[in-house]
PDB file of N, CA and C in Angstrom:
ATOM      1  N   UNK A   1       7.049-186.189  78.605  1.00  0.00           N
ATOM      2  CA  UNK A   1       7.965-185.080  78.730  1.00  0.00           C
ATOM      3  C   UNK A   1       7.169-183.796  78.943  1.00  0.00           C
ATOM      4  N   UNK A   2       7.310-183.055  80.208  1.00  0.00           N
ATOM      5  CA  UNK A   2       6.341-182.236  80.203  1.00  0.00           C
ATOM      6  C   UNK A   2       7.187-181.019  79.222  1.00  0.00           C
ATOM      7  N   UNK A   3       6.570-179.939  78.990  1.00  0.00           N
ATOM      8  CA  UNK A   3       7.098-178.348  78.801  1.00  0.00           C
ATOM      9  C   UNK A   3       7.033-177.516  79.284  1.00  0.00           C
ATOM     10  N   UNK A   4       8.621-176.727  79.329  1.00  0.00           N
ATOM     11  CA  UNK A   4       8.686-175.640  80.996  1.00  0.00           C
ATOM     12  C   UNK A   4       8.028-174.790  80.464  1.00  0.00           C
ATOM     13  N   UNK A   5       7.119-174.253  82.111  1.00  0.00           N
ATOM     14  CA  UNK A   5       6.418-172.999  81.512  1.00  0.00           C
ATOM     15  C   UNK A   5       7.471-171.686  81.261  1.00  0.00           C
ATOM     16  N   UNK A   6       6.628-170.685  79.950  1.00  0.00           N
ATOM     17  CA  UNK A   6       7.180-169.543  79.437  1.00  0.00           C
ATOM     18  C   UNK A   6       7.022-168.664  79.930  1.00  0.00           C
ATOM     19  N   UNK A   7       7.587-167.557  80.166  1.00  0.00           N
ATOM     20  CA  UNK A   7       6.742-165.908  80.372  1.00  0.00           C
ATOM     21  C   UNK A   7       6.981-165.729  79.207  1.00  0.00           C
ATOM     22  N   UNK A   8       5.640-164.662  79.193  1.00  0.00           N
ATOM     23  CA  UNK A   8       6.018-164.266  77.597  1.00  0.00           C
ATOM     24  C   UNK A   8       5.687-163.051  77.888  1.00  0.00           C
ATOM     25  N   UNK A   9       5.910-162.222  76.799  1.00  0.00           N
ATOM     26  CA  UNK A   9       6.245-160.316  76.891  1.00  0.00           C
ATOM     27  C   UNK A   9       4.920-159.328  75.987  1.00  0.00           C
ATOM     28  N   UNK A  10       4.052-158.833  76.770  1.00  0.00           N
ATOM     29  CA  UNK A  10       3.677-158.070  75.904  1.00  0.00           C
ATOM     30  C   UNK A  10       4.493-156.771  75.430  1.00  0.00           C
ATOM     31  N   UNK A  11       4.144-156.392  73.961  1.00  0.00           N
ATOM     32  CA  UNK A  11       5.032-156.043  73.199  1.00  0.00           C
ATOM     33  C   UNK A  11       4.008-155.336  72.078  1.00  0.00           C
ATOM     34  N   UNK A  12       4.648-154.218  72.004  1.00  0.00           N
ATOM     35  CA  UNK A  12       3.567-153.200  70.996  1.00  0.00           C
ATOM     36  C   UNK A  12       4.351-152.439  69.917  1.00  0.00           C
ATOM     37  N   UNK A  13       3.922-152.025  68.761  1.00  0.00           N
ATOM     38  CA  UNK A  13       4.500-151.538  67.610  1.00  0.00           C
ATOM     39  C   UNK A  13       3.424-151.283  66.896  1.00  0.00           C
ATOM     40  N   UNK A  14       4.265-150.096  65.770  1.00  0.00           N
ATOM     41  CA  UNK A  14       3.011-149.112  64.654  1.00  0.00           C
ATOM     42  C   UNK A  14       2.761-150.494  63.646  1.00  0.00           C
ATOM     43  N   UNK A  15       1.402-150.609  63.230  1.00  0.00           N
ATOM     44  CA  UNK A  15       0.931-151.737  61.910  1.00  0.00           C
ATOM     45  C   UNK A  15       1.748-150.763  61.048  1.00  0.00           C
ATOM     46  N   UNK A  16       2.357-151.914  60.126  1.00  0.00           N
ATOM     47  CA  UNK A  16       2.657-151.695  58.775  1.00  0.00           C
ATOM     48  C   UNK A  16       2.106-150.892  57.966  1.00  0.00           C
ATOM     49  N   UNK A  17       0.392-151.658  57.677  1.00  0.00           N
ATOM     50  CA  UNK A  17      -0.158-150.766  56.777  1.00  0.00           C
ATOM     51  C   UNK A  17      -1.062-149.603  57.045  1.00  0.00           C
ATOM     52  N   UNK A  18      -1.344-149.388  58.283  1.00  0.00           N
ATOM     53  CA  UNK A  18      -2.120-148.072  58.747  1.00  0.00           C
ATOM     54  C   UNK A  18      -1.994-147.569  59.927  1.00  0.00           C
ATOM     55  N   UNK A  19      -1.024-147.929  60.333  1.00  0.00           N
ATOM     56  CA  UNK A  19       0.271-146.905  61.164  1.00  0.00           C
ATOM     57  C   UNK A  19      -0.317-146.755  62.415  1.00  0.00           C
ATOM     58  N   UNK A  20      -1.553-147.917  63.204  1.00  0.00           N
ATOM     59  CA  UNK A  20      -2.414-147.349  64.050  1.00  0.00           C
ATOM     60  C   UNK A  20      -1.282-148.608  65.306  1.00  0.00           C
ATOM     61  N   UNK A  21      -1.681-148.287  66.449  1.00  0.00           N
ATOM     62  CA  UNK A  21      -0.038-148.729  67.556  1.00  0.00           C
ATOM     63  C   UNK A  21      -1.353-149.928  67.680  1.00  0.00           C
ATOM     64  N   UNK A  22      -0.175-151.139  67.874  1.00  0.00           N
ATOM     65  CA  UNK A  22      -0.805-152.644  68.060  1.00  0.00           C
ATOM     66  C   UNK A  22       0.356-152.944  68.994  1.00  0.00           C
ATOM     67  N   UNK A  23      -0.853-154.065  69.773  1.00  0.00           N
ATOM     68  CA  UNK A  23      -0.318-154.756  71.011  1.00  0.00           C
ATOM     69  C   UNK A  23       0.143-156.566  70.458  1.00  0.00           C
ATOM     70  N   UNK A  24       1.177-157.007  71.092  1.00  0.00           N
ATOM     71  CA  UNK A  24       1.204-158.429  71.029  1.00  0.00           C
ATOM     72  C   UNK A  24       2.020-159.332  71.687  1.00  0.00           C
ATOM     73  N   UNK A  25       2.133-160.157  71.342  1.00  0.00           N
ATOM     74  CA  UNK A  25       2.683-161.168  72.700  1.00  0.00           C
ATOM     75  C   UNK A  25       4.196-161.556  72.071  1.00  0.00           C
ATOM     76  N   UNK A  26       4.999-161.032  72.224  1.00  0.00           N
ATOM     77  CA  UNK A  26       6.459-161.779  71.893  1.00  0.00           C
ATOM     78  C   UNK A  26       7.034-161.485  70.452  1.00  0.00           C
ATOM     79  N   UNK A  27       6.265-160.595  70.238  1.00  0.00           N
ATOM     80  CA  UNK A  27       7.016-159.879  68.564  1.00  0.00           C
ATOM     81  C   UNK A  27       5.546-160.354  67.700  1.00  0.00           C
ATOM     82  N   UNK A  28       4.758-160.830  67.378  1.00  0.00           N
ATOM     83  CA  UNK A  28       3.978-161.289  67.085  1.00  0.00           C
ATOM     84  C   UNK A  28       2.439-160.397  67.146  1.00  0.00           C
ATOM     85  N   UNK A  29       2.506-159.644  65.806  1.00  0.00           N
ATOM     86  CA  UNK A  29       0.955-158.773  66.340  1.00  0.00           C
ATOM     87  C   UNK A  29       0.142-158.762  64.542  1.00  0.00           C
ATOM     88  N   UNK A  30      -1.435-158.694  65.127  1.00  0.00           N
ATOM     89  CA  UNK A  30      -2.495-158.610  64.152  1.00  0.00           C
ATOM     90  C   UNK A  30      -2.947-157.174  64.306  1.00  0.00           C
ATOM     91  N   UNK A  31      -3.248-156.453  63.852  1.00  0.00           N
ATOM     92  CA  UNK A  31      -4.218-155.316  63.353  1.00  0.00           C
ATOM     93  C   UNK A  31      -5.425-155.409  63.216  1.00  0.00           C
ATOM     94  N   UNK A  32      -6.373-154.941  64.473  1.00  0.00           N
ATOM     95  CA  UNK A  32      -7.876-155.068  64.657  1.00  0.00           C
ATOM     96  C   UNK A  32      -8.387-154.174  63.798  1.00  0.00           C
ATOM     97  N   UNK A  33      -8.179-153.152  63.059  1.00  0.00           N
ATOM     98  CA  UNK A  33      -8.817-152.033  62.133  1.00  0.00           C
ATOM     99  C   UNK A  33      -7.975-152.580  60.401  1.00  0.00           C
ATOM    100  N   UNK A  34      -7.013-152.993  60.264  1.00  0.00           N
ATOM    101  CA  UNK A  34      -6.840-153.550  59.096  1.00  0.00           C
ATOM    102  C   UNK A  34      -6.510-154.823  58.388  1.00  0.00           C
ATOM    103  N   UNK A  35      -6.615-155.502  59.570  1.00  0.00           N
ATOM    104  CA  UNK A  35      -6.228-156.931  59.373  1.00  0.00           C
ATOM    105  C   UNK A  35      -4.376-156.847  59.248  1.00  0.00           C
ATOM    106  N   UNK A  36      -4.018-156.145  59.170  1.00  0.00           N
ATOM    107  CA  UNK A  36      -2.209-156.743  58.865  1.00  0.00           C
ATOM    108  C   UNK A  36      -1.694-157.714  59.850  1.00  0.00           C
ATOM    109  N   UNK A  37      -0.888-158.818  59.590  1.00  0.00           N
ATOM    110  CA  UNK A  37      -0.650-160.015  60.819  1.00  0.00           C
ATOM    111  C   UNK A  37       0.945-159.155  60.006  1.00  0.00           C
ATOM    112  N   UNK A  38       1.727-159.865  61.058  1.00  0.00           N
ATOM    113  CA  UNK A  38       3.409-159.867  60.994  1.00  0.00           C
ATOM    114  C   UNK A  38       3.570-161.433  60.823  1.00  0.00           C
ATOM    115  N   UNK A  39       4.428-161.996  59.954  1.00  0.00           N
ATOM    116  CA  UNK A  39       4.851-163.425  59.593  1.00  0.00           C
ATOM    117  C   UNK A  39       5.187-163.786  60.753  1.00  0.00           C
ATOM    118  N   UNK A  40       5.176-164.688  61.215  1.00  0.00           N
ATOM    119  CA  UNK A  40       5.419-165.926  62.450  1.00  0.00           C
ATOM    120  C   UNK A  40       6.754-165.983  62.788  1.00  0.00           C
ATOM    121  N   UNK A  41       7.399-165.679  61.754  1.00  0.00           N
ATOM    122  CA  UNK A  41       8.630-165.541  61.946  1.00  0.00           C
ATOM    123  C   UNK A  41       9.462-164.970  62.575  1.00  0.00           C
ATOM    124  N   UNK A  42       9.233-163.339  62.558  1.00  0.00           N
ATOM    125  CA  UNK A  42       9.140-162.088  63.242  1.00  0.00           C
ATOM    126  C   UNK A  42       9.257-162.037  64.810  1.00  0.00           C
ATOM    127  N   UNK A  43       8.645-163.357  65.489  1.00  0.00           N
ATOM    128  CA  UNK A  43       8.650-163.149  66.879  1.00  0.00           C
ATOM    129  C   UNK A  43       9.638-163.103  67.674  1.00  0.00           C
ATOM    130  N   UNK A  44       9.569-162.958  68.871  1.00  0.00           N
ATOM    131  CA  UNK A  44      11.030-163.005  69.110  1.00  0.00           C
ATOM    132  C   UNK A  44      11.259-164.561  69.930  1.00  0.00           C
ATOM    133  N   UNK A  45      10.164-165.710  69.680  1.00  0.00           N
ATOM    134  CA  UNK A  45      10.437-166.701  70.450  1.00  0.00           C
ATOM    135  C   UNK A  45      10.261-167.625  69.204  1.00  0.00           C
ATOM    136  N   UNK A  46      10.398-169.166  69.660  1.00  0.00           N
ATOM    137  CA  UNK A  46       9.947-170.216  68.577  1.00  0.00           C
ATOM    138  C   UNK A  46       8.604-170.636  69.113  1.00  0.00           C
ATOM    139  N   UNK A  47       7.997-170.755  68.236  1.00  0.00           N
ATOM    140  CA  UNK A  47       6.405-171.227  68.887  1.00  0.00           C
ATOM    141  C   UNK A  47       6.339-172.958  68.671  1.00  0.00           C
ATOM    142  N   UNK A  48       5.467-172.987  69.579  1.00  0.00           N
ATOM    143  CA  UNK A  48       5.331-174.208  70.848  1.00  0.00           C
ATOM    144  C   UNK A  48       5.241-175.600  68.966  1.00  0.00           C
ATOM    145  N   UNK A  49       5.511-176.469  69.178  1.00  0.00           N
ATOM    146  CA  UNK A  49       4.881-177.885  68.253  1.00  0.00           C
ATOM    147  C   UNK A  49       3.702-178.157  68.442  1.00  0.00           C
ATOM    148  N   UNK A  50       3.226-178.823  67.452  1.00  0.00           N
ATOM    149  CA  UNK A  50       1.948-179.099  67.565  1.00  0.00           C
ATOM    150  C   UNK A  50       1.690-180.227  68.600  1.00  0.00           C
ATOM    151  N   UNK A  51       2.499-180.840  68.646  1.00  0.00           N
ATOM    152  CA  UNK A  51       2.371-182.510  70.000  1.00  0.00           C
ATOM    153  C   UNK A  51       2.400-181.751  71.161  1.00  0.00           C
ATOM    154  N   UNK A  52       2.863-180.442  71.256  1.00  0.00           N
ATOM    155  CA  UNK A  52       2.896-179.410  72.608  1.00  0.00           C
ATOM    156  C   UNK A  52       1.583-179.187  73.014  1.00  0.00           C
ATOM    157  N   UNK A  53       0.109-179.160  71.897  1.00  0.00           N
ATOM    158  CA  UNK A  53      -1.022-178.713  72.210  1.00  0.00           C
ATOM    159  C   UNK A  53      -2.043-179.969  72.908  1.00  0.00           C
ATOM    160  N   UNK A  54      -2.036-179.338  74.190  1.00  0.00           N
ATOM    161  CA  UNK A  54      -2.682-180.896  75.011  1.00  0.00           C
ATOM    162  C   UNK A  54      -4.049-180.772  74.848  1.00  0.00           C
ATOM    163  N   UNK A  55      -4.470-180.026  73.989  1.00  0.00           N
ATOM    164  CA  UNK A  55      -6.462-179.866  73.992  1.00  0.00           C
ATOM    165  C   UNK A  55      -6.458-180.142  72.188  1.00  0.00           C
ATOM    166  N   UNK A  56      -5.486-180.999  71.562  1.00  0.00           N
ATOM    167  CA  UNK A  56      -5.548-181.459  70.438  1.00  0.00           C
ATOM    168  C   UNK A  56      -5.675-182.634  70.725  1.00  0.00           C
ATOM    169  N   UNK A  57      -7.068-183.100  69.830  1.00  0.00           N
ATOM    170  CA  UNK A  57      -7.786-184.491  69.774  1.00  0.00           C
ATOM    171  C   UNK A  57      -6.870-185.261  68.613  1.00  0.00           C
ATOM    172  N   UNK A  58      -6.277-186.011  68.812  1.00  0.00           N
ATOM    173  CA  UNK A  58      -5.178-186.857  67.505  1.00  0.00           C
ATOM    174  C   UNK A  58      -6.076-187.706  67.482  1.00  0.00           C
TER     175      UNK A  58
END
């Protein structure tokens, strides 16, 4: 079963904890000066399964 390809959106917002503007892919952003991640949850897509990752050695 293959999987259709996505576009996905870059997408930017202030970090939480030090208010500095971060970039990310689909709601989904880390903080290069403080580490803050946003929960996985947050995005605005569902992220891919793990049987989806074809460069995973099972």
């Amino acid at each position: 079963m293959a999987v259709a390809p996505t576009r996905n959106e870059i997408t930017r917002t202030d970090c939480r904890r030090c208010g500095t503007e971060v970039h990310g892919i689909d709601g989904r952003y880390a903080c290069g000066l403080c580490g803050w991640v946003n929960h996985w949850s947050e995005g605005h897509g569902t992220l891919p399964a793990e049987s989806d990752d074809k460069s995973w050695d099972r």
